[in-house]
C-alpha atoms as a PDB file:
ATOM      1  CA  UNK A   1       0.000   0.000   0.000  1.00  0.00           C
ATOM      2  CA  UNK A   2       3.043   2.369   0.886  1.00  0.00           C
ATOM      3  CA  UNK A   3       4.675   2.010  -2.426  1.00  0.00           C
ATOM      4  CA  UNK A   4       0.879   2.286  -4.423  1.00  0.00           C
ATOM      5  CA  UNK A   5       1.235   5.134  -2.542  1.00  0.00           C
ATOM      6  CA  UNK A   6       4.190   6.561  -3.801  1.00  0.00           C
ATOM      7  CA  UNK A   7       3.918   5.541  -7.138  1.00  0.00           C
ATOM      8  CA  UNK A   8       0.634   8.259  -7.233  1.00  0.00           C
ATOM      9  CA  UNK A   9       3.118  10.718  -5.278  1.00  0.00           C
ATOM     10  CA  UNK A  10       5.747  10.389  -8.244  1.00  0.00           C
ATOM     11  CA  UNK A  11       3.288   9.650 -11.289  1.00  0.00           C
ATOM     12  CA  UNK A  12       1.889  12.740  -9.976  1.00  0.00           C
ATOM     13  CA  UNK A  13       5.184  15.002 -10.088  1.00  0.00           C
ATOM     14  CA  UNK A  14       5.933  13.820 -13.052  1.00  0.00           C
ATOM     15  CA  UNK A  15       2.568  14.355 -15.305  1.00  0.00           C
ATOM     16  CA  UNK A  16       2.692  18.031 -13.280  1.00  0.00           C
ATOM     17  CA  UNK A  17       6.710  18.492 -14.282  1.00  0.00           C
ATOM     18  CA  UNK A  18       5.477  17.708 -17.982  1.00  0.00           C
ATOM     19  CA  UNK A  19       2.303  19.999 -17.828  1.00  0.00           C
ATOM     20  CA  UNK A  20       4.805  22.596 -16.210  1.00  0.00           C
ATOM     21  CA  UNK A  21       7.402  22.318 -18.761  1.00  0.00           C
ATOM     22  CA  UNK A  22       4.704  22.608 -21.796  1.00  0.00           C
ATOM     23  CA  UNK A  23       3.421  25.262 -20.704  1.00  0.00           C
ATOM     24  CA  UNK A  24       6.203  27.235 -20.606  1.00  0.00           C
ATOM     25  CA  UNK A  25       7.599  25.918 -23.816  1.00  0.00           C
ATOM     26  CA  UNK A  26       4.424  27.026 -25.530  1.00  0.00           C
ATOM     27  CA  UNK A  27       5.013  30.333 -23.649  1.00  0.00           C
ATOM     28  CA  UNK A  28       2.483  30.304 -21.096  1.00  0.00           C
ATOM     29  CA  UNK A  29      -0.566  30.559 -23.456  1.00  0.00           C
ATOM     30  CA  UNK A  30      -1.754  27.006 -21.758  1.00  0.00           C
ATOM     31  CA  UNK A  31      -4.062  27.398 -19.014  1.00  0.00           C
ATOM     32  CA  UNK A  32      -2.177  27.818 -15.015  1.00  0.00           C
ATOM     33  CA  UNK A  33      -4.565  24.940 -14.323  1.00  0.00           C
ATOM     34  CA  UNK A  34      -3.407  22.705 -16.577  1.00  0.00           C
ATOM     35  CA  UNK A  35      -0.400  21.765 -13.988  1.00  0.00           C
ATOM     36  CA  UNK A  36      -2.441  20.731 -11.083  1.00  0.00           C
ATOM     37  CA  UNK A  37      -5.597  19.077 -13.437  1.00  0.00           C
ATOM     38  CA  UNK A  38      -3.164  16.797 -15.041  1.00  0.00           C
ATOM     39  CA  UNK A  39      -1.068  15.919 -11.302  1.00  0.00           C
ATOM     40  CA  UNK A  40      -4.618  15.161 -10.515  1.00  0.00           C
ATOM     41  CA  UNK A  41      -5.577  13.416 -13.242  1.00  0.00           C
ATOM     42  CA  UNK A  42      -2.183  11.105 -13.313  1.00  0.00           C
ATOM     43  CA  UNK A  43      -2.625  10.416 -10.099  1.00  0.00           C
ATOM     44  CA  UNK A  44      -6.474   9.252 -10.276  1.00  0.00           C
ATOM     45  CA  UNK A  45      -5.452   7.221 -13.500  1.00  0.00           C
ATOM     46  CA  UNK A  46      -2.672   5.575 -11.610  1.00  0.00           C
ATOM     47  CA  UNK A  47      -5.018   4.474  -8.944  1.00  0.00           C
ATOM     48  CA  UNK A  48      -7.680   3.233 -10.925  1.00  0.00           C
ATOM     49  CA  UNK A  49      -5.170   1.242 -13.059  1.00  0.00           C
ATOM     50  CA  UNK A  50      -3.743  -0.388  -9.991  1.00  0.00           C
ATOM     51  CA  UNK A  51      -6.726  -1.058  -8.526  1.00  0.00           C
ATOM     52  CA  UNK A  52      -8.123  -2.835 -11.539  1.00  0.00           C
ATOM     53  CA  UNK A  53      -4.860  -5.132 -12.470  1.00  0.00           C
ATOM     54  CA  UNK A  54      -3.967  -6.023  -9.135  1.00  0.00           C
ATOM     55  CA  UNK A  55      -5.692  -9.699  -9.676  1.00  0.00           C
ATOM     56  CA  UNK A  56      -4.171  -9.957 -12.907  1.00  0.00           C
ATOM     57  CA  UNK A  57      -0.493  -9.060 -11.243  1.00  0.00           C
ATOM     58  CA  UNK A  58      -1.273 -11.861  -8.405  1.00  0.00           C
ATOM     59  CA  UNK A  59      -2.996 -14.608 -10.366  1.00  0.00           C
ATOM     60  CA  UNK A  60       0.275 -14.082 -12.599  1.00  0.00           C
ATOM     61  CA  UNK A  61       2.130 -14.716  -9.657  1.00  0.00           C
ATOM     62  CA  UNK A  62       0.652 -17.609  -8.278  1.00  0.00           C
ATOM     63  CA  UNK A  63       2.586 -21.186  -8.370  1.00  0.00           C
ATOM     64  CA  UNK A  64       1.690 -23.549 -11.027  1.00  0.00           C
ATOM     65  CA  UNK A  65       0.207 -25.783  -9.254  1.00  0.00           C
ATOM     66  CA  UNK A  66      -2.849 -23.313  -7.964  1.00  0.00           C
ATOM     67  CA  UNK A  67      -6.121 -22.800  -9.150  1.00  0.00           C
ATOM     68  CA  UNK A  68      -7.577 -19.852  -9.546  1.00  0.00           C
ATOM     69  CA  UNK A  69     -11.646 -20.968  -8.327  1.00  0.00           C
ATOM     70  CA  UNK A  70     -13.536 -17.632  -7.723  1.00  0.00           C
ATOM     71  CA  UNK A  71     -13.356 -13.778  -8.186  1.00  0.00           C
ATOM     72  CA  UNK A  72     -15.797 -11.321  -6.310  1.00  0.00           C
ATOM     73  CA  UNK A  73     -16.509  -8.195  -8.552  1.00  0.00           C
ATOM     74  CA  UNK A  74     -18.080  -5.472  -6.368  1.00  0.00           C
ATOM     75  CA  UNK A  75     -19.407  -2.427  -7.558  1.00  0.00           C
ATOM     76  CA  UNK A  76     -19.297   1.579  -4.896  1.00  0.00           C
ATOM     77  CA  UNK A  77     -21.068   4.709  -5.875  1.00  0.00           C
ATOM     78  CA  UNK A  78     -17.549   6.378  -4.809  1.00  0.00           C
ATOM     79  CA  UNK A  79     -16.136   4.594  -7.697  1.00  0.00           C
ATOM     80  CA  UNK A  80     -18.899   5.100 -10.484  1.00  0.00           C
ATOM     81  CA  UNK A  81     -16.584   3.884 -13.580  1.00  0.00           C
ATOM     82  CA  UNK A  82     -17.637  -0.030 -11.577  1.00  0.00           C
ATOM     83  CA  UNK A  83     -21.056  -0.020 -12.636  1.00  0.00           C
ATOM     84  CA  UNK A  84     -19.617  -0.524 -16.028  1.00  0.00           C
ATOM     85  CA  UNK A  85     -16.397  -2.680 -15.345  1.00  0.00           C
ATOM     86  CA  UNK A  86     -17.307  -4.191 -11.903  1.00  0.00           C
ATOM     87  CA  UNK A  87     -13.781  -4.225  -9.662  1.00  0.00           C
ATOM     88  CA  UNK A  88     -12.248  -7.323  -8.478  1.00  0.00           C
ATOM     89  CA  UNK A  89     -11.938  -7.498  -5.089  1.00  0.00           C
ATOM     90  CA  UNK A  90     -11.587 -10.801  -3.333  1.00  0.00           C
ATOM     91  CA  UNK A  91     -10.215 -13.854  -5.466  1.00  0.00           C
ATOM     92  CA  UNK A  92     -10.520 -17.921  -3.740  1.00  0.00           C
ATOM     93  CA  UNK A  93      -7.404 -19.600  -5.030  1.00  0.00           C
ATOM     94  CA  UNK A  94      -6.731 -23.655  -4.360  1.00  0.00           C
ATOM     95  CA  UNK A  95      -3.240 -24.489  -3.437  1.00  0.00           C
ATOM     96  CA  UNK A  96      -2.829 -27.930  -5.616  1.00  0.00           C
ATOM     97  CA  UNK A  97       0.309 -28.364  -3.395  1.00  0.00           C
ATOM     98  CA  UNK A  98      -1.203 -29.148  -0.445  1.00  0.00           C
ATOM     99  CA  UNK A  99      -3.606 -31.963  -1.872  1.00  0.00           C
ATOM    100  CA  UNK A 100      -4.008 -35.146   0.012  1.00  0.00           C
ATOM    101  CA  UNK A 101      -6.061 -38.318  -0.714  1.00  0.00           C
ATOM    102  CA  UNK A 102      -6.764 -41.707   1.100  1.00  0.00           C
ATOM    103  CA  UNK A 103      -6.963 -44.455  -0.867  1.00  0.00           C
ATOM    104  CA  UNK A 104      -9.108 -45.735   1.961  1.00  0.00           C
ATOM    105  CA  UNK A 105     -11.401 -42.960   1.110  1.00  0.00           C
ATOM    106  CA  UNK A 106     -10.449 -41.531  -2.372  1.00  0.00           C
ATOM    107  CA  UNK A 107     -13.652 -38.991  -2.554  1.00  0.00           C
ATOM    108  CA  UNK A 108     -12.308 -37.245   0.495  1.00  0.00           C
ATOM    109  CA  UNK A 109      -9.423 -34.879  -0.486  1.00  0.00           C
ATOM    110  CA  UNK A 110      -7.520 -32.379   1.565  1.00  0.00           C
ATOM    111  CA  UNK A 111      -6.696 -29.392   0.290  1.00  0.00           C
ATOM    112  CA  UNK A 112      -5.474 -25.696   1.000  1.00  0.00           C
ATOM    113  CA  UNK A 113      -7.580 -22.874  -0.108  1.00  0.00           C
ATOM    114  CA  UNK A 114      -6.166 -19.226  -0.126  1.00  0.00           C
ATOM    115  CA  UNK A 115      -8.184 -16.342   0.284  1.00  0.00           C
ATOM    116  CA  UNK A 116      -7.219 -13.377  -0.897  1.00  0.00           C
ATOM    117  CA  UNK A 117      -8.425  -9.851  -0.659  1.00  0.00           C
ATOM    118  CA  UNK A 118      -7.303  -6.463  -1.861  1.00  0.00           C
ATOM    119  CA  UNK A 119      -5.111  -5.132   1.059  1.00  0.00           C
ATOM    120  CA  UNK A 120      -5.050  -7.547   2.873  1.00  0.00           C
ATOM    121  CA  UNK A 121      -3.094 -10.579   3.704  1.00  0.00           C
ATOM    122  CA  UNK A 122      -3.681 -13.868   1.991  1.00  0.00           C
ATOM    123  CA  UNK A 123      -5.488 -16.724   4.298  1.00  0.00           C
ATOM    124  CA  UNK A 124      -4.567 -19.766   3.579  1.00  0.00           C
ATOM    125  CA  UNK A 125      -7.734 -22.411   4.725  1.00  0.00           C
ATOM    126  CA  UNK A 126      -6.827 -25.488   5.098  1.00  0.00           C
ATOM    127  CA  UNK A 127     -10.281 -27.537   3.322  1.00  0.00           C
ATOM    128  CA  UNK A 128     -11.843 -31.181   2.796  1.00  0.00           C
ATOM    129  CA  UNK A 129     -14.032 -31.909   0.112  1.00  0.00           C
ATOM    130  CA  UNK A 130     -16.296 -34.968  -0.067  1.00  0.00           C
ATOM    131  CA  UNK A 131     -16.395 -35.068  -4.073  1.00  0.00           C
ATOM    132  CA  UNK A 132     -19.091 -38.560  -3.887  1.00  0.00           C
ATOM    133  CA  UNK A 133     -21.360 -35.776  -1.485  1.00  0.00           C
ATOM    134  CA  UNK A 134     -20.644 -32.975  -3.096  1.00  0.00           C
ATOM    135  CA  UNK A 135     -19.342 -31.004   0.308  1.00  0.00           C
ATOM    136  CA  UNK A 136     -16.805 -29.235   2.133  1.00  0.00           C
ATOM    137  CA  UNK A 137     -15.823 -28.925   5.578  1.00  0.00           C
ATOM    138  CA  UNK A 138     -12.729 -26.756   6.767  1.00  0.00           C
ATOM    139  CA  UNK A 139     -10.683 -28.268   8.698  1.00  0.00           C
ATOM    140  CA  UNK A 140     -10.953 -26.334  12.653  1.00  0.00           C
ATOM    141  CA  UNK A 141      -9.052 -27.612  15.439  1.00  0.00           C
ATOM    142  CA  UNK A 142     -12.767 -29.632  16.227  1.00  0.00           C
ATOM    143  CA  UNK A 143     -12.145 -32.014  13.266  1.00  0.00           C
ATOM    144  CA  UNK A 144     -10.721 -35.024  14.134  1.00  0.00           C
ATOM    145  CA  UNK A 145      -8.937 -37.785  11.075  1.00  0.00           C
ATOM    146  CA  UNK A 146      -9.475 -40.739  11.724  1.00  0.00           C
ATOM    147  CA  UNK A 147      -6.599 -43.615  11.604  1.00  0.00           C
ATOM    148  CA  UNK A 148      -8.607 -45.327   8.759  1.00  0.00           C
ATOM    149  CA  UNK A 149      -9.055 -41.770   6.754  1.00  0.00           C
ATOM    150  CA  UNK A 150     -12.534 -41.067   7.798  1.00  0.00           C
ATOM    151  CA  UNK A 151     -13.451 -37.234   8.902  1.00  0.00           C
ATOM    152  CA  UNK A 152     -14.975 -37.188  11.809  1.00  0.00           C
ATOM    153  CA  UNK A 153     -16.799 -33.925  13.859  1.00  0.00           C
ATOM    154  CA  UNK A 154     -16.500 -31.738  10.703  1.00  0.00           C
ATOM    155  CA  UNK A 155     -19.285 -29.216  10.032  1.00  0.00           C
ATOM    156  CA  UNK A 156     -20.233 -29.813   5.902  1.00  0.00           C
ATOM    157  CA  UNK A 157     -21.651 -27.549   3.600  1.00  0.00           C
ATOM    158  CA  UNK A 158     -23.407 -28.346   0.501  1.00  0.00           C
ATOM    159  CA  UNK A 159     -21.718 -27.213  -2.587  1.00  0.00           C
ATOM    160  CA  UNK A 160     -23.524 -26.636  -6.101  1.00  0.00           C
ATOM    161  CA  UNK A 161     -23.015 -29.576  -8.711  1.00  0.00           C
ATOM    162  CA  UNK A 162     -21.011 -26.679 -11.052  1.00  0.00           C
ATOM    163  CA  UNK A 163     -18.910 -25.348  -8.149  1.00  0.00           C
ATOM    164  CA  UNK A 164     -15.838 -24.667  -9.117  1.00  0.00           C
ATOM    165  CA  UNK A 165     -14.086 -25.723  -5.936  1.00  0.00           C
ATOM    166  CA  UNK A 166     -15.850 -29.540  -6.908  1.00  0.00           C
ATOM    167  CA  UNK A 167     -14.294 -28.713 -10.530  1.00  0.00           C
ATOM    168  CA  UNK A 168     -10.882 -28.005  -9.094  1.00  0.00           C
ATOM    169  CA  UNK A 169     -10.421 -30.555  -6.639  1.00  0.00           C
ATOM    170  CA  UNK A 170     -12.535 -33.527  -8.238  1.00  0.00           C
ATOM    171  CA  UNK A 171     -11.667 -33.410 -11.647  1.00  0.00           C
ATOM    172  CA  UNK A 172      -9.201 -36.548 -10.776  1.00  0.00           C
ATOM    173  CA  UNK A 173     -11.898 -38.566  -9.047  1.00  0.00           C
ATOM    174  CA  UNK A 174     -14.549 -38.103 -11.946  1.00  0.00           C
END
């Protein structure tokens, strides 16, 4: 965020320092305006740029063995320019690393799901999906494996046939 942050500062300067300098090249017959309109408008540009590649630059970034499952577009009334390209704001990712099966139980797999949000820190949750049942559980400190594979004391929720965490995570047992 600091270095966002300074990248308006100096993108800023810099569009000004231009406006400044063409101005007086074309001997001050541009508007005195023109300087702090075009900081200003750098600096809004720059923001609005970052803000809408950011899950680009971090699904880019991501190892090759994750999954990029869901994005959350959101749309603010302080940022009217969403109501026509909706902003990306929270992305699920599956970490393909962390996958474990039973042969025991070879619907059941173990996984690591990362959440990640604009600003913030990624949380990595780590998941179980019943791919037969078409559920998840995450795994709390309350879920217990058994010796023999089963997952006992987990709380399930019912995922959609077309989810794509099923899609991600299943598409070996189907």
């Amino acid at each position: 965020m600091l270095l966002e942050f300074i990248g308006a500062i100096v993108v800023a300067v810099g569009a000004g320092g231009f406006a400044h300098f063409a101005q007086r090249v074309a001997g001050g017959r541009l508007p005195i305006w023109i300087v702090p309109a075009s900081a200003g408008g750098a600096m809004i540009a720059f923001v609005v740029y970052m803000e809408y590649t950011w899950a680009g630059r971090i699904v880019d970034q991501l190892p090759e063995e994750a999954t990029l499952v869901s994005r959350n577009a959101t749309t603010a009334w302080f940022r009217p320019w969403t109501y026509a390209w909706p902003l990306t704001n929270r992305m699920t990712v599956v970490d393909h690393r962390f996958d474990r099966r039973n042969p025991e139980h070879p619907d059941l797999v173990i996984s690591r799901v990362v959440l990640l949000g604009r600003w913030e820190p990624g949380r990595p949750v780590p998941v179980v999906v019943d791919c037969a049942a078409g559920r998840r559980a995450d795994l709390s400190a309350s879920v217990v494996i058994g010796e023999d594979g089963a997952i006992e004391g987990a709380d399930w929720l019912r995922l959609a046939p077309d989810d794509p965490l099923l899609g991600a995570l299943c598409a070996e047992t189907s």
